[in-house]
C-alpha atoms as a PDB file:
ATOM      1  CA  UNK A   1      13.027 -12.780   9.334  1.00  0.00           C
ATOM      2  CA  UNK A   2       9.317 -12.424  11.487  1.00  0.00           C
ATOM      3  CA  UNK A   3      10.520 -15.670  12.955  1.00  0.00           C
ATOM      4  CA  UNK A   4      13.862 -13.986  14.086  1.00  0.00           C
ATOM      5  CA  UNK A   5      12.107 -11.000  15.241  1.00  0.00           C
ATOM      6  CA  UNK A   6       9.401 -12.928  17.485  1.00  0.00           C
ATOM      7  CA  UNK A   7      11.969 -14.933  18.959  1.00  0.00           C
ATOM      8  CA  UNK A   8      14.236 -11.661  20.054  1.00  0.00           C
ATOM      9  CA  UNK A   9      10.858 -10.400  21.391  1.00  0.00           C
ATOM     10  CA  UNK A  10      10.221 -13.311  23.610  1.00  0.00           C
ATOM     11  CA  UNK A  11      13.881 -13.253  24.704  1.00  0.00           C
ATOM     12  CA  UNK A  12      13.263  -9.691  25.666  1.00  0.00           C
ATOM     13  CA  UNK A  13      10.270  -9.785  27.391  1.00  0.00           C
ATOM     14  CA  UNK A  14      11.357 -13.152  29.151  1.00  0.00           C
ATOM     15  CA  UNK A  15      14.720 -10.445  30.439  1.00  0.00           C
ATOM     16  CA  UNK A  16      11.893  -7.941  31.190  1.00  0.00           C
ATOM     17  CA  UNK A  17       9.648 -10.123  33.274  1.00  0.00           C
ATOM     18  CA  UNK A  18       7.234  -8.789  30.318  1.00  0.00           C
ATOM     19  CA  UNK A  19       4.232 -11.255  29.053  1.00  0.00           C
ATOM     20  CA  UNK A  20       5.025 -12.318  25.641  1.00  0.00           C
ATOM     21  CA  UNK A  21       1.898 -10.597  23.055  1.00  0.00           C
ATOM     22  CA  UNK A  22       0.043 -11.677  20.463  1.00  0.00           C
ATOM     23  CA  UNK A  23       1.293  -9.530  17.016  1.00  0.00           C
ATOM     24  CA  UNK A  24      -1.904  -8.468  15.370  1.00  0.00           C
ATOM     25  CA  UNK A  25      -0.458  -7.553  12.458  1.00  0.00           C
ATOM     26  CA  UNK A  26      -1.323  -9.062   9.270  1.00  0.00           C
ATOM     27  CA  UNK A  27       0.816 -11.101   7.197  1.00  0.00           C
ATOM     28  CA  UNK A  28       1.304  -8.820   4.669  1.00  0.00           C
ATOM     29  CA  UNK A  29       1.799  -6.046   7.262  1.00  0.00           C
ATOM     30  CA  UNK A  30       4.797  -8.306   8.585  1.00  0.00           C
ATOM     31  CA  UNK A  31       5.990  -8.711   5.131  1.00  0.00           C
ATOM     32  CA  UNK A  32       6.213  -4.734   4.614  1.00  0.00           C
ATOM     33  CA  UNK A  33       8.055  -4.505   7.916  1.00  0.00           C
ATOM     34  CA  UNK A  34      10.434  -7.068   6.921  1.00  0.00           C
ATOM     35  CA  UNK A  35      11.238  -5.359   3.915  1.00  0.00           C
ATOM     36  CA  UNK A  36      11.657  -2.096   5.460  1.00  0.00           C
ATOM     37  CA  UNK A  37      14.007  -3.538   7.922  1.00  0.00           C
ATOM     38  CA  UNK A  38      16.092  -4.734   5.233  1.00  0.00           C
ATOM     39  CA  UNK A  39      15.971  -1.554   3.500  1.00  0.00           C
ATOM     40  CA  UNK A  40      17.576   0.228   6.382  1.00  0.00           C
ATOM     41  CA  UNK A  41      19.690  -2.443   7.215  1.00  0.00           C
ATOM     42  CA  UNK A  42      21.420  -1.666   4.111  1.00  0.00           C
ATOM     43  CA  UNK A  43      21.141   2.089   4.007  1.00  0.00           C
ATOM     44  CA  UNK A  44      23.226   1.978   7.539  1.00  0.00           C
ATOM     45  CA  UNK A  45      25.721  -0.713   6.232  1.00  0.00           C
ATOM     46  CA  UNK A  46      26.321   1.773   3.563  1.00  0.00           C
ATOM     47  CA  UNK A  47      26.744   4.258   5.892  1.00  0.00           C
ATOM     48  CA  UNK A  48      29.169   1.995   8.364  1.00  0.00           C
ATOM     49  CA  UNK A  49      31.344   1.604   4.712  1.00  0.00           C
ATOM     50  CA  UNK A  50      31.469   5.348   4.146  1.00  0.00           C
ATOM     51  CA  UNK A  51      32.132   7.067   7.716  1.00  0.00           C
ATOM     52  CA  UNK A  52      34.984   4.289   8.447  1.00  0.00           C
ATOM     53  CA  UNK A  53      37.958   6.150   5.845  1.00  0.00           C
ATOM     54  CA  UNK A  54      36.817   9.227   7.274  1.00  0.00           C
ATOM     55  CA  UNK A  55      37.310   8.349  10.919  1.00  0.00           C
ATOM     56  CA  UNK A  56      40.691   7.235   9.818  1.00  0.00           C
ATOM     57  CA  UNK A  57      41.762  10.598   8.192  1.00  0.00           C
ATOM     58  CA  UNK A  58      40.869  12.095  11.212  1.00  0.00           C
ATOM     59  CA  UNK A  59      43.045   9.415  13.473  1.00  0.00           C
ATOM     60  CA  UNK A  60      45.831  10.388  10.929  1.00  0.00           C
ATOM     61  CA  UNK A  61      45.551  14.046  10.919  1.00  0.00           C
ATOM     62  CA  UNK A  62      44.863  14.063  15.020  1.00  0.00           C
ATOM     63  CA  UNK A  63      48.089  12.117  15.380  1.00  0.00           C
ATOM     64  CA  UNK A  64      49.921  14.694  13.415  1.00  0.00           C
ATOM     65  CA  UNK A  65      49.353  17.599  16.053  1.00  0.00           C
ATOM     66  CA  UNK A  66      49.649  15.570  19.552  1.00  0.00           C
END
């Protein structure tokens, strides 16, 4: 995942005309990053799943007073 992440950063700051920077960070440092990006990864998948029956009650119920 690092890998991923320090390739979208160069890709970035290539768009940006920004110089590409050393990450200081240790490895384990990385690793808890990584695993909090996961972590919220899911907690807004789970999120995406729950708001999408609700947007279409609304749709429904809109459509019933236009």
């Amino acid at each position: 995942m690092s890998s991923v992440f320090n390739d979208v950063t160069s890709v970035a700051n290539a768009a940006t005309g920004e110089e590409t920077k050393k990450d200081s960070r240790t490895q384990e440092e990385i690793d808890e990053d990584n695993a909090l990006a996961d972590r919220l990864s899911l907690i807004i998948e789970d999120a995406n799943e729950k708001i999408v029956p609700i947007c279409e009650m609304i749709r429904k119920v809109s459509t019933l007073f236009v």
